[in-house]
N, C-alpha and C. Protein backbone atom coordinates (compact mmCIF):
# COMPACT_ATOMS: atom_id res chain seq x y z
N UNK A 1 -25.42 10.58 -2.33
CA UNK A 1 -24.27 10.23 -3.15
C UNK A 1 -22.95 10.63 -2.46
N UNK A 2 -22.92 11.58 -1.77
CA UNK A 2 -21.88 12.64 -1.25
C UNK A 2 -21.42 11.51 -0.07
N UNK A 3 -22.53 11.11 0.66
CA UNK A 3 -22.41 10.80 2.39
C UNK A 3 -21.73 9.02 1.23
N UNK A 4 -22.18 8.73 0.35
CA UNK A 4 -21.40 7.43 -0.09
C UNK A 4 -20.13 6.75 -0.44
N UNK A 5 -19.97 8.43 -0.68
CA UNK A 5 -18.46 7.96 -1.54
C UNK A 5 -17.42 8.73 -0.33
N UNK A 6 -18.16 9.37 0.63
CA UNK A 6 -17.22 9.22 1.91
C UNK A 6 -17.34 8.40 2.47
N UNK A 7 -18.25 7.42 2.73
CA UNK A 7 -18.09 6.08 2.99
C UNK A 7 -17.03 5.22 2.23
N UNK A 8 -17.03 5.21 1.17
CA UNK A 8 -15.60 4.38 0.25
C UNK A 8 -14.59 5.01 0.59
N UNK A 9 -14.62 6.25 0.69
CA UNK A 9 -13.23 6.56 1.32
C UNK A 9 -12.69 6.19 2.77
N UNK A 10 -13.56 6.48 3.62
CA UNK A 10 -13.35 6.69 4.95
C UNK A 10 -12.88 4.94 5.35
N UNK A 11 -13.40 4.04 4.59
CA UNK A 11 -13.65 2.36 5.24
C UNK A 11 -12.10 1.93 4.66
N UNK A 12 -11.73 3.03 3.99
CA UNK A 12 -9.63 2.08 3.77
C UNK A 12 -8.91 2.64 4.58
N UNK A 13 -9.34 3.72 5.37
CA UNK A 13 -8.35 4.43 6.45
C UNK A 13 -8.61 4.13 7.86
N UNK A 14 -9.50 3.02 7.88
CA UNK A 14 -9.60 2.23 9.29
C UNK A 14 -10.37 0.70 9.21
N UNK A 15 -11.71 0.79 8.94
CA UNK A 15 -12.44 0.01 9.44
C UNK A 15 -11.88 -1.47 8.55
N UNK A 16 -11.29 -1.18 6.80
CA UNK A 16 -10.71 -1.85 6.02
C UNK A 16 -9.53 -1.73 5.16
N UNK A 17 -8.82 -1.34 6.34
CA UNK A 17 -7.13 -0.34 6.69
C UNK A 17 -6.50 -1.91 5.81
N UNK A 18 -6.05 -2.23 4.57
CA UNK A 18 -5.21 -2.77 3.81
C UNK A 18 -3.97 -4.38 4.65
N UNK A 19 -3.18 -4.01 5.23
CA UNK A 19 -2.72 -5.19 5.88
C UNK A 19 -2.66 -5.10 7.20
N UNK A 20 -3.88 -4.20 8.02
CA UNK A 20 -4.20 -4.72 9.23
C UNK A 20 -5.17 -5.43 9.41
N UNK A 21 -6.64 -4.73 8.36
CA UNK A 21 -7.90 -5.67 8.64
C UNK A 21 -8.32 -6.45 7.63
N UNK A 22 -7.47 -5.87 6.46
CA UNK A 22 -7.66 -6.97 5.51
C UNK A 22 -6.49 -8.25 5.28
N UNK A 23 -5.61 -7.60 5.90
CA UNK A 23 -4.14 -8.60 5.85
C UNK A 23 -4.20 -9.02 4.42
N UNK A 24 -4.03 -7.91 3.81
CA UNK A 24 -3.63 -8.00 2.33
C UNK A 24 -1.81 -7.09 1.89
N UNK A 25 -1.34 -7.47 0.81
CA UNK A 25 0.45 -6.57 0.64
C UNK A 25 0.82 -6.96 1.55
N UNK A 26 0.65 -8.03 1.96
CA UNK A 26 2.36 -8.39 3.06
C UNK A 26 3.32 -8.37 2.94
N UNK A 27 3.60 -9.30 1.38
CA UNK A 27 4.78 -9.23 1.16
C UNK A 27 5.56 -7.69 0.93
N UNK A 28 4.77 -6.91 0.30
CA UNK A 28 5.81 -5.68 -0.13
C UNK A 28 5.45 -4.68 1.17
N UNK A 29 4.77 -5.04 2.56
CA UNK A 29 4.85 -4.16 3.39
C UNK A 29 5.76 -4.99 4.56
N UNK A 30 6.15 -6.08 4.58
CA UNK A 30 7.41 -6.25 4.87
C UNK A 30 8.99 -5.96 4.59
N UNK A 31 8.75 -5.90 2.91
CA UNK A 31 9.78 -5.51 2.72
C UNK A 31 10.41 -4.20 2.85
N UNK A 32 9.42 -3.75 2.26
CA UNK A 32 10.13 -2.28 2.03
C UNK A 32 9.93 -1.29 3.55
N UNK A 33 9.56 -1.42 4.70
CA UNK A 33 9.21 -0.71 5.64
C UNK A 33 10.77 -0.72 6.46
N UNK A 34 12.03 -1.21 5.94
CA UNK A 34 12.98 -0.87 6.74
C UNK A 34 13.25 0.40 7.18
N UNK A 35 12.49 1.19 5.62
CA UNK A 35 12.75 2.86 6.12
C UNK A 35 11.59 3.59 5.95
N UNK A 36 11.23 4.79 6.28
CA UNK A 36 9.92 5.47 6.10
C UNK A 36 9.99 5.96 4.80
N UNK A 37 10.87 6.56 4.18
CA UNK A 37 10.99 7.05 2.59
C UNK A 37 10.72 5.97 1.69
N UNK A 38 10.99 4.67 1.92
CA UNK A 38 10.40 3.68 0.98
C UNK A 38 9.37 3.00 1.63
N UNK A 39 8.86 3.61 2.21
CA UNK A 39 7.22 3.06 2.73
C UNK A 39 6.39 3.96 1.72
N UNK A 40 6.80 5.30 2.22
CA UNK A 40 6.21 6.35 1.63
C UNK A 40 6.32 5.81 0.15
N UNK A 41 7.33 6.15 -0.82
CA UNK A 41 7.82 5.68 -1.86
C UNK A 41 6.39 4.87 -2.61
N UNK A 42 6.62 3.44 -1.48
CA UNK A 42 5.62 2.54 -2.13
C UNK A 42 4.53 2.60 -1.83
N UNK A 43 3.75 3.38 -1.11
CA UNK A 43 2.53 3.76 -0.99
C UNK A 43 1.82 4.82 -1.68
N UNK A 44 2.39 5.30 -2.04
CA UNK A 44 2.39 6.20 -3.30
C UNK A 44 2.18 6.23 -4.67
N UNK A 45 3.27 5.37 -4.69
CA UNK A 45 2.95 4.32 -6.40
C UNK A 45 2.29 3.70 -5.79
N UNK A 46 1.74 3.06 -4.86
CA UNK A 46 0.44 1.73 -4.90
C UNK A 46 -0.71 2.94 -4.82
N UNK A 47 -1.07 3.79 -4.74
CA UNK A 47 -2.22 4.48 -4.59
C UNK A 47 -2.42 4.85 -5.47
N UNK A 48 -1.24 5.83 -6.43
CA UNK A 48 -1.36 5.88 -8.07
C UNK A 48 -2.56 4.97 -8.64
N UNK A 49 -1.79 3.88 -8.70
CA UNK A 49 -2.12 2.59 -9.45
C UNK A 49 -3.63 2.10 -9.02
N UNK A 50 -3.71 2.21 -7.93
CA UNK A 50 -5.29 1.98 -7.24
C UNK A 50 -6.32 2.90 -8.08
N UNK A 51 -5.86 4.06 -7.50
CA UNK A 51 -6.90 5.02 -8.26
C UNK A 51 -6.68 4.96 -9.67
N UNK A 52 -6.30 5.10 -10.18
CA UNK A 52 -6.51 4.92 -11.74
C UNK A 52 -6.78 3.63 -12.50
N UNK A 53 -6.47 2.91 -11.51
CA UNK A 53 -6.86 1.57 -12.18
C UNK A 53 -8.20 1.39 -11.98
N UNK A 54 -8.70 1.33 -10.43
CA UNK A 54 -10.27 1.20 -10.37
C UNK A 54 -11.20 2.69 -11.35
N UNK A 55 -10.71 3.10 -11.47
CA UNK A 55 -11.18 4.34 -12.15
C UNK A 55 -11.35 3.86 -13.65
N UNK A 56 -10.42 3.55 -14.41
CA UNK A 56 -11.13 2.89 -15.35
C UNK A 56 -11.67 1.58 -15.57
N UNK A 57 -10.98 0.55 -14.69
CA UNK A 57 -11.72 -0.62 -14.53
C UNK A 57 -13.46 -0.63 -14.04
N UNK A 58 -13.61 0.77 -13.75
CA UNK A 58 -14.98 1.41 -13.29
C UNK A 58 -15.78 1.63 -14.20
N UNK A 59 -15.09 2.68 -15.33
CA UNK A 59 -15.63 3.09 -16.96
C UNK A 59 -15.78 1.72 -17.39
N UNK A 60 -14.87 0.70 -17.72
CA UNK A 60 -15.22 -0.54 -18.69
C UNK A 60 -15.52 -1.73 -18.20
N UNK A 61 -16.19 -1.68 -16.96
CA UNK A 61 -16.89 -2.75 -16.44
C UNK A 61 -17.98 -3.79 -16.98
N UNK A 62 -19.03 -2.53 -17.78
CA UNK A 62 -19.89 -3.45 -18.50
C UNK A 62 -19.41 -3.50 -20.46
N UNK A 63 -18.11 -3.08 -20.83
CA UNK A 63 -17.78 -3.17 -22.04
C UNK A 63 -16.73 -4.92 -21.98
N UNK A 64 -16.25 -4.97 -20.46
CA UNK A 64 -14.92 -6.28 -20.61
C UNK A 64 -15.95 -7.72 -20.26
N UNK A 65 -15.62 -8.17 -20.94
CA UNK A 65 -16.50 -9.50 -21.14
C UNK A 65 -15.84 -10.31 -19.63
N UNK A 66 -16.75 -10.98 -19.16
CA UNK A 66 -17.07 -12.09 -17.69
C UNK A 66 -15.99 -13.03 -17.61
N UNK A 67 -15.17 -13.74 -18.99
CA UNK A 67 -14.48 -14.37 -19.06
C UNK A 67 -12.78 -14.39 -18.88
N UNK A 68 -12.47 -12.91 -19.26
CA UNK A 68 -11.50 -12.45 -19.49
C UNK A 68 -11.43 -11.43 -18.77
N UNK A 69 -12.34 -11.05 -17.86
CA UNK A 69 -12.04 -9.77 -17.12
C UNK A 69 -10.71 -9.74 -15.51
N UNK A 70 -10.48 -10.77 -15.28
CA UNK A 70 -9.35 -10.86 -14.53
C UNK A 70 -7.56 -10.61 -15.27
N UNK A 71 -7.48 -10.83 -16.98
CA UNK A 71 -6.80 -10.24 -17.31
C UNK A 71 -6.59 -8.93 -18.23
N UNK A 72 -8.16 -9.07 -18.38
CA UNK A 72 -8.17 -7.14 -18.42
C UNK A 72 -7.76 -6.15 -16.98
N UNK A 73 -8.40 -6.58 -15.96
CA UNK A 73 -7.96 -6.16 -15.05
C UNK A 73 -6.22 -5.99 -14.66
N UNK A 74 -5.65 -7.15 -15.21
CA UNK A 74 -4.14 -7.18 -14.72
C UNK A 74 -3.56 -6.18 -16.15
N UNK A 75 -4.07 -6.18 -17.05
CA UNK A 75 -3.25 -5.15 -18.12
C UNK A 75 -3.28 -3.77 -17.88
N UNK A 76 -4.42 -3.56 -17.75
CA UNK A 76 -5.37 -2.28 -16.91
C UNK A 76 -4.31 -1.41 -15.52
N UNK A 77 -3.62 -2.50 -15.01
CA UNK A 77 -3.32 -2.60 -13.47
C UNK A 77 -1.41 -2.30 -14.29
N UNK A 78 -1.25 -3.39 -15.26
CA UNK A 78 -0.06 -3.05 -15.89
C UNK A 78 0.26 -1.81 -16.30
N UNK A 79 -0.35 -1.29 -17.04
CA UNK A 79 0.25 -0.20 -17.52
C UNK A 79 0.31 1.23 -16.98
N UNK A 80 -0.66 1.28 -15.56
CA UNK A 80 -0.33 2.14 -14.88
C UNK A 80 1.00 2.18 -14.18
N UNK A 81 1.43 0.59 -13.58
CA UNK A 81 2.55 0.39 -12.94
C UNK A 81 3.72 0.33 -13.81
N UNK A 82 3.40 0.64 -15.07
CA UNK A 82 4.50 1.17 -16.13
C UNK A 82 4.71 2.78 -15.88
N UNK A 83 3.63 3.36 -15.53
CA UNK A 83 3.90 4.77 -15.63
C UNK A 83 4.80 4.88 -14.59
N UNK A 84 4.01 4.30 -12.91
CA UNK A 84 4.89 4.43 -11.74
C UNK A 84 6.19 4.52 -11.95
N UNK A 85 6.76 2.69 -12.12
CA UNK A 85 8.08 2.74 -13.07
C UNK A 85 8.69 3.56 -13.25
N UNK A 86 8.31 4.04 -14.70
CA UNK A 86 9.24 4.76 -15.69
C UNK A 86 9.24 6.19 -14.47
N UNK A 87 8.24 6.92 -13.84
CA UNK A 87 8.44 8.31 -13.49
C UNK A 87 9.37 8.28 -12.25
N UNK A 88 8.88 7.35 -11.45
CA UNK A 88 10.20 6.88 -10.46
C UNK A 88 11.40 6.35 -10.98
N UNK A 89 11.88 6.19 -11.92
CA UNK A 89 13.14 5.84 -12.82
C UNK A 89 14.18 7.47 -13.24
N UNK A 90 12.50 8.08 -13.72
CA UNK A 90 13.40 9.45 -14.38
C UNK A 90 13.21 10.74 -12.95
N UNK A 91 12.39 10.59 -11.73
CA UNK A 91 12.56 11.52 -11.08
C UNK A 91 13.19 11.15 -9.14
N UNK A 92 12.94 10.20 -9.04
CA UNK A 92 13.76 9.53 -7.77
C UNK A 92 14.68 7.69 -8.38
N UNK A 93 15.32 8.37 -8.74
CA UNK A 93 16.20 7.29 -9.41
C UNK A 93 16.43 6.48 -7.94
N UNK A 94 17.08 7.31 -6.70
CA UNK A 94 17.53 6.25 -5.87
C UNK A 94 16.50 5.34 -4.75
N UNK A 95 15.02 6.29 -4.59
CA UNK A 95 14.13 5.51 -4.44
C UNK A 95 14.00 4.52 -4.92
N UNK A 96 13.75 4.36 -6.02
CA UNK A 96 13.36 2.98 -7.40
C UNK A 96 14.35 2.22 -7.08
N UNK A 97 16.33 2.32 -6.90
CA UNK A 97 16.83 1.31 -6.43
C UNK A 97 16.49 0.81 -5.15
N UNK A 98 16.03 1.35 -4.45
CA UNK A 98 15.78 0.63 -3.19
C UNK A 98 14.72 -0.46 -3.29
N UNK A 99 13.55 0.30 -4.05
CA UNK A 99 12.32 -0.48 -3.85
C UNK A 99 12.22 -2.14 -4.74
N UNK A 100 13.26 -1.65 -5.87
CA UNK A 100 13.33 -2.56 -6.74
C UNK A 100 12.67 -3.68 -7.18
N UNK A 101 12.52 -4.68 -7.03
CA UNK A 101 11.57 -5.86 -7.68
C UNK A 101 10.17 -5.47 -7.08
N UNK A 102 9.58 -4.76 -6.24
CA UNK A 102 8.49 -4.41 -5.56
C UNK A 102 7.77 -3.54 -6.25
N UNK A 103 8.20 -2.45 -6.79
CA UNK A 103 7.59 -1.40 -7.79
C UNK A 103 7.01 -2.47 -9.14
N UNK A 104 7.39 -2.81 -9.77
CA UNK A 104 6.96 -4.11 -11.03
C UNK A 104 5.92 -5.54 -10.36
N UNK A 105 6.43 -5.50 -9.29
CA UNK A 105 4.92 -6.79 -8.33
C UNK A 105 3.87 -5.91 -8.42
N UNK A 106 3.85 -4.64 -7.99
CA UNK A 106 2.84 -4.40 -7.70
C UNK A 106 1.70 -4.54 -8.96
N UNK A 107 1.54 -4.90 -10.06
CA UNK A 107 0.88 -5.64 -10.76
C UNK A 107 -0.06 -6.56 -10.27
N UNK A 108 0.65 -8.03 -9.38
CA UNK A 108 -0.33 -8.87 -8.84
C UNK A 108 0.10 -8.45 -7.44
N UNK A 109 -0.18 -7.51 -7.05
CA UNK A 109 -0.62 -6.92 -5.46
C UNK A 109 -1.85 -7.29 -5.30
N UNK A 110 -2.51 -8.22 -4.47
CA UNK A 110 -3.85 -8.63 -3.61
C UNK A 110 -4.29 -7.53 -3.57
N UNK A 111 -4.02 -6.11 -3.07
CA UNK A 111 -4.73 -5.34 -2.87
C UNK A 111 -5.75 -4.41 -4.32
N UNK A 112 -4.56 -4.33 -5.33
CA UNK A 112 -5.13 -3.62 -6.29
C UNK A 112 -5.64 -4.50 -7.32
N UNK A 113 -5.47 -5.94 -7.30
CA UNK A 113 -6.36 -6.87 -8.27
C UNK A 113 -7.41 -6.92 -7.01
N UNK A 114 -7.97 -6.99 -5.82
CA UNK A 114 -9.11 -7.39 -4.92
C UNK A 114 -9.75 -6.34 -5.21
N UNK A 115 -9.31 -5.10 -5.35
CA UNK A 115 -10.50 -3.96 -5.30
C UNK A 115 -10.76 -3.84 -6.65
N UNK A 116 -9.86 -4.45 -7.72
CA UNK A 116 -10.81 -4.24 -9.05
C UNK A 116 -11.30 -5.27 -8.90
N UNK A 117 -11.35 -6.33 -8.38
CA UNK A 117 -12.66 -7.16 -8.23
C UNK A 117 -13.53 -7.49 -7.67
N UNK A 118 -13.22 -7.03 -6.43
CA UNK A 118 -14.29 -6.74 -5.49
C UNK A 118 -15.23 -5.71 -5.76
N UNK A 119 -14.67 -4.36 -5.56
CA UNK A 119 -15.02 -3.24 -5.86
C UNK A 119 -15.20 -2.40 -7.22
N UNK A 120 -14.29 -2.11 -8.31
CA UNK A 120 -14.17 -1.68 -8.99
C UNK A 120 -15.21 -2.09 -10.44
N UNK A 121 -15.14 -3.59 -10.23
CA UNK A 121 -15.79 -4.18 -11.57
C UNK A 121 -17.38 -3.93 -11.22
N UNK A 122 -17.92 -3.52 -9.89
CA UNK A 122 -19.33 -3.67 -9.69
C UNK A 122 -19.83 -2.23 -9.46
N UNK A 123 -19.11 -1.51 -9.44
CA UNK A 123 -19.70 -0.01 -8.80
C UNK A 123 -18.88 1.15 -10.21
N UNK A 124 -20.45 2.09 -9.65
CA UNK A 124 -19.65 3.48 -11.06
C UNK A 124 -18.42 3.93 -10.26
N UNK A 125 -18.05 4.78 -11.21
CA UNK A 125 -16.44 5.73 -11.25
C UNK A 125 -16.39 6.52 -9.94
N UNK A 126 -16.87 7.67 -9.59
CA UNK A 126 -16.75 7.62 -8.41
C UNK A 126 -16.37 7.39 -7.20
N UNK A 127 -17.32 6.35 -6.88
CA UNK A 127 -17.13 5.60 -5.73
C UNK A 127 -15.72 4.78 -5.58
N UNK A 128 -15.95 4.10 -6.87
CA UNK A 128 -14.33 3.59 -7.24
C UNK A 128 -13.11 4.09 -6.76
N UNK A 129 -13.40 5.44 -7.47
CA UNK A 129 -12.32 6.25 -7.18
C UNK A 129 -11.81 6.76 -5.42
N UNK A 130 -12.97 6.95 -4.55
CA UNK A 130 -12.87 6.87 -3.47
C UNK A 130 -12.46 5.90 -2.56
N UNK A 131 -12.68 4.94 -3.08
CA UNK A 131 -12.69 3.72 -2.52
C UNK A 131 -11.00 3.29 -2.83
N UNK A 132 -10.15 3.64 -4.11
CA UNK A 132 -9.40 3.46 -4.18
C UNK A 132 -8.07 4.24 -3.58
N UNK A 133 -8.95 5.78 -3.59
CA UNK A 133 -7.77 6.65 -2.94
C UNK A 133 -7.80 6.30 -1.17
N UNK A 134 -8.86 5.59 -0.68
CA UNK A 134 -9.16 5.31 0.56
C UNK A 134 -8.29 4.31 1.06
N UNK A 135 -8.22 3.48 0.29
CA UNK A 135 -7.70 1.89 0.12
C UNK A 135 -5.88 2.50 0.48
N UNK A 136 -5.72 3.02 -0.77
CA UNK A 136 -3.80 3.61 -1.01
C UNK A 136 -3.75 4.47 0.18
N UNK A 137 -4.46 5.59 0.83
CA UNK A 137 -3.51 6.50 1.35
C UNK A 137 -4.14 5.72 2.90
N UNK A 138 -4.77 4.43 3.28
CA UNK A 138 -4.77 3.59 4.51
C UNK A 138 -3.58 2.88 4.17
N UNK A 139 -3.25 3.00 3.25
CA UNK A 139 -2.10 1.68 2.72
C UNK A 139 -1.05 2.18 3.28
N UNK A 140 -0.78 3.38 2.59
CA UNK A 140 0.31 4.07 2.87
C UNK A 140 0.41 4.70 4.17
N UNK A 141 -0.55 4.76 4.93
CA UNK A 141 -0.31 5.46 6.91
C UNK A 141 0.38 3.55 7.44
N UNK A 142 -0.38 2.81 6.72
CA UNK A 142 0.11 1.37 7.81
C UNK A 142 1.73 1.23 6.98
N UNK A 143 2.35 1.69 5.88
CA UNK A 143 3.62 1.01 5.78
C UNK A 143 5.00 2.60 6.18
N UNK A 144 3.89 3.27 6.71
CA UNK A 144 4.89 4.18 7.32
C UNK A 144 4.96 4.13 8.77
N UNK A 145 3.76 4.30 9.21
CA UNK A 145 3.77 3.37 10.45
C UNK A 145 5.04 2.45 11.02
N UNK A 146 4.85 1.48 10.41
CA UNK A 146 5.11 -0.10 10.17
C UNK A 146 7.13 0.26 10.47
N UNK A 147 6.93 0.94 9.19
CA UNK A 147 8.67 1.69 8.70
C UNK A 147 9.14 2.46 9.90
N UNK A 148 8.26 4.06 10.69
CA UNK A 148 8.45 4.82 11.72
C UNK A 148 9.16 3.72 12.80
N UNK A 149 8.53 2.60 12.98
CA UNK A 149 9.26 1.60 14.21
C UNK A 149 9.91 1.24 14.13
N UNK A 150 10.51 0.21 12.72
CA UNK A 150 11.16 -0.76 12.61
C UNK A 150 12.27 0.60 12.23
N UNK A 151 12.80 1.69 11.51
CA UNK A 151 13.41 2.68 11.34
C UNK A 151 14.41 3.14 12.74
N UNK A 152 13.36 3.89 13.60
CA UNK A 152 13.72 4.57 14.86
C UNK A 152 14.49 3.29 15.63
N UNK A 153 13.99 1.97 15.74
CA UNK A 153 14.60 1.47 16.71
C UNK A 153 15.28 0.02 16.19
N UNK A 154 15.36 -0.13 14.59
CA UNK A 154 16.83 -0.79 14.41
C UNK A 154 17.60 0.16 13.60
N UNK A 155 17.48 1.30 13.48
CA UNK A 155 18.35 2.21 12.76
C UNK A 155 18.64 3.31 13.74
N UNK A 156 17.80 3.72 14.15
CA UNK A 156 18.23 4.84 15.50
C UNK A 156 17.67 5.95 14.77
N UNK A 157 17.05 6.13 13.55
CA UNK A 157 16.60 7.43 12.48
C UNK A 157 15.42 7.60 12.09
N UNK A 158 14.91 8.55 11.54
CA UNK A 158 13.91 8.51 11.13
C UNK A 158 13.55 9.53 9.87
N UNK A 159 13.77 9.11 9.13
CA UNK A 159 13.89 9.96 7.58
C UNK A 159 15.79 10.04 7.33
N UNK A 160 16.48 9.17 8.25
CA UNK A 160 17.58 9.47 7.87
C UNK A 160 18.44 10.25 8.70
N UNK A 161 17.28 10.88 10.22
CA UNK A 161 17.75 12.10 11.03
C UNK A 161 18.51 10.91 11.83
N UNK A 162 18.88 11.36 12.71
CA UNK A 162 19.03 10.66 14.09
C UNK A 162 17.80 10.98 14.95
N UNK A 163 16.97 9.98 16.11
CA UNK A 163 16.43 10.03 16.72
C UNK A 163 16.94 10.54 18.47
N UNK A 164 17.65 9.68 18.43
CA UNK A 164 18.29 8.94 19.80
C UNK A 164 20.33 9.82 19.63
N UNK A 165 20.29 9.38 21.75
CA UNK A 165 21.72 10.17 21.76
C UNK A 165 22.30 9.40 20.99
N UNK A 166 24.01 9.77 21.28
CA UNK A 166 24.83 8.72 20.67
C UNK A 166 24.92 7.41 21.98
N UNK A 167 23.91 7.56 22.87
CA UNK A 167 24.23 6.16 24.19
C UNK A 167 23.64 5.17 23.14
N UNK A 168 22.38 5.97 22.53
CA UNK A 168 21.58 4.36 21.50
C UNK A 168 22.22 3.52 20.76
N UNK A 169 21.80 2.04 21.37
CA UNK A 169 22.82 1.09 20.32
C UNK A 169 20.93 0.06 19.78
N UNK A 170 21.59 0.32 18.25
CA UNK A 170 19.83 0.11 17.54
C UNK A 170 19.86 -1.55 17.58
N UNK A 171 18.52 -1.89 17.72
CA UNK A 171 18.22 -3.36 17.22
C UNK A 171 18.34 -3.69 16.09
N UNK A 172 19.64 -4.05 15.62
CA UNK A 172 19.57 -4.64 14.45
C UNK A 172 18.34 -5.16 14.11
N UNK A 173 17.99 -6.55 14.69
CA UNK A 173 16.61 -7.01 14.62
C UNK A 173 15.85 -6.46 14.11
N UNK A 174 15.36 -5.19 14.51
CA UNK A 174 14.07 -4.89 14.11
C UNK A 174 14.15 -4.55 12.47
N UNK A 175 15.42 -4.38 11.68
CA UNK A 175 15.25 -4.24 10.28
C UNK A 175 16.04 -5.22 9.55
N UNK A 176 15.97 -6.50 10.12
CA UNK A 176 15.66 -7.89 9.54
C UNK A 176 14.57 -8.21 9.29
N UNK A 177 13.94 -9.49 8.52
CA UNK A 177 13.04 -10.02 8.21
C UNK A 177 12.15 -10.36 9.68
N UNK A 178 13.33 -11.36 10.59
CA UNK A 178 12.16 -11.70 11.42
C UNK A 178 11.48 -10.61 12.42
N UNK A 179 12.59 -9.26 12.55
CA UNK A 179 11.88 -8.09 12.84
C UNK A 179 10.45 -7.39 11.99
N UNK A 180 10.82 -7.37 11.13
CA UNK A 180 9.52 -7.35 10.35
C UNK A 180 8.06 -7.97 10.65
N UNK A 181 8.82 -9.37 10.97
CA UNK A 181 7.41 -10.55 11.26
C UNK A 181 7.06 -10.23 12.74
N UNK A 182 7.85 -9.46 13.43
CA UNK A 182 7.63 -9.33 15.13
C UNK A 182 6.83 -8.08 15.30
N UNK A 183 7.27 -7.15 14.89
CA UNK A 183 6.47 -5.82 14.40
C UNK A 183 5.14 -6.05 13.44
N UNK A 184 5.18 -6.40 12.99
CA UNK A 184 3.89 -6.44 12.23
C UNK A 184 2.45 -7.49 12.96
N UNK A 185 3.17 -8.53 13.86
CA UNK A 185 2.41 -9.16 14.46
C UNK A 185 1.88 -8.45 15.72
N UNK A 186 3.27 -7.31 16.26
CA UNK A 186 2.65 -6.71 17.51
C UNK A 186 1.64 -5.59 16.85
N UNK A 187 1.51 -4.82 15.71
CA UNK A 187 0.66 -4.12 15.22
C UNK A 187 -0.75 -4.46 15.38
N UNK A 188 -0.78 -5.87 14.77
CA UNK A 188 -1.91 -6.74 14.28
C UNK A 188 -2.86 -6.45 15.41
N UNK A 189 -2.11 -7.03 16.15
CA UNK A 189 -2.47 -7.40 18.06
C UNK A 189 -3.32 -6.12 18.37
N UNK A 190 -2.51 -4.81 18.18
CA UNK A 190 -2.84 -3.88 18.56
C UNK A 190 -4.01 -3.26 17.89
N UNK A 191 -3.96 -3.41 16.72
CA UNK A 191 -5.31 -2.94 15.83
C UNK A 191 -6.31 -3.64 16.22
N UNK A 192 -6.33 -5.21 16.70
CA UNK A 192 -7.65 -6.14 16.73
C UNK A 192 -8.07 -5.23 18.17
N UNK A 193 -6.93 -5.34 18.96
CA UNK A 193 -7.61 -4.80 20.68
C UNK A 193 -8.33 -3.26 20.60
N UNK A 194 -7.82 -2.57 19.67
CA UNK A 194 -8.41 -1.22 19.28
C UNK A 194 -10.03 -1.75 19.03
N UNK A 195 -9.70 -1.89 17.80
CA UNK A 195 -11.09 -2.87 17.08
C UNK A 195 -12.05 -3.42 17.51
N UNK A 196 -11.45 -4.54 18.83
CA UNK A 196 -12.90 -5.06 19.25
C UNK A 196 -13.25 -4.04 20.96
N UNK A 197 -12.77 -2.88 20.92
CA UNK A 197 -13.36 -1.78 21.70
C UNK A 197 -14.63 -0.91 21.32
């Protein structure tokens, strides 16, 4: 049981690492990775929400009827991302402005409706639960990651520090959109060549 549910954990922090090998959250790991504090930010609340959602979507698997269980799942998925919300509202107010329309998506996030349906609706609590904290805190190393680059070298910072002398003049680019799409594709690249080693 033990060696299993380190298996659910261990398979979201590499082998089914969130938007490298599953190329799932694109959209909100494009967006928000301009900086590492709102990578962090949103990986955080998405892991919340993972684990507690597959956690009880785990408990009421065989109580939610076959028909309706994709919007049990999304209410399930709702009202945790109400808690996120509201606690990021009353304790990092200026996080929450940054992240803005992204904190409330995460509702229909691919990642946390796929694992309650992939995962969550078929397996006990537990595993779930592993599988979900596995899933969020792989989530959250790839959109800090992601943020650490696009940060240091179109901002010149990294948490806000300075990296670089004052000779550094930053790539704008890299914390635009199509920087985003350039970085994330050279990642990709790099995880598959890891991967098929």
């Amino acid at each position: 049981m033990a060696q299993s549910i380190a298996k659910e954990f261990t398979k979201g922090l590499w082998e089914e690492i969130p938007p490298f090998r599953l190329v799932l959250g694109l959209c909100p790991t494009l967006a928000v990775t301009k900086s590492v504090d709102t990578a962090i930010g949103m990986g955080v609340g998405l892991t919340f929400v993972l684990v507690c959602s597959n956690m009880i979507i785990s408990l009421l698997r065989k109580i939610i009827p076959d028909k309706v269980r994709i919007a049990c799942y999304i209410v399930v998925i709702a009202a945790f991302v109400t808690v996120v919300e509201l606690v990021m509202q009353a304790f990092t107010y200026p996080l929450y402005l940054k992240l803005g329309i992204f904190i409330p998506l995460i509702v229909v996030n691919c990642i946390v409706l796929g694992r309650a349906e992939a995962f969550a609706g078929k397996n006990p609590v537990l595993p779930s639960i592993a599988d979900g904290l596995g899933m969020g805190i792989g989530y959250t190393l790839s959109l800090t990651a992601l943020a650490a680059i696009r940060e240091c070298f179109g901002a010149g910072t990294l948490l806000g520090t300075p990296v670089f002398g004052p000779w550094f003049h930053p790539f704008t680019f890299m914390v635009q959109a199509p920087g985003a799409f350039v970085c994330l594709g050279l990642m990709l690249c790099i995880m598959n060549i890891i991967g098929s080693k």
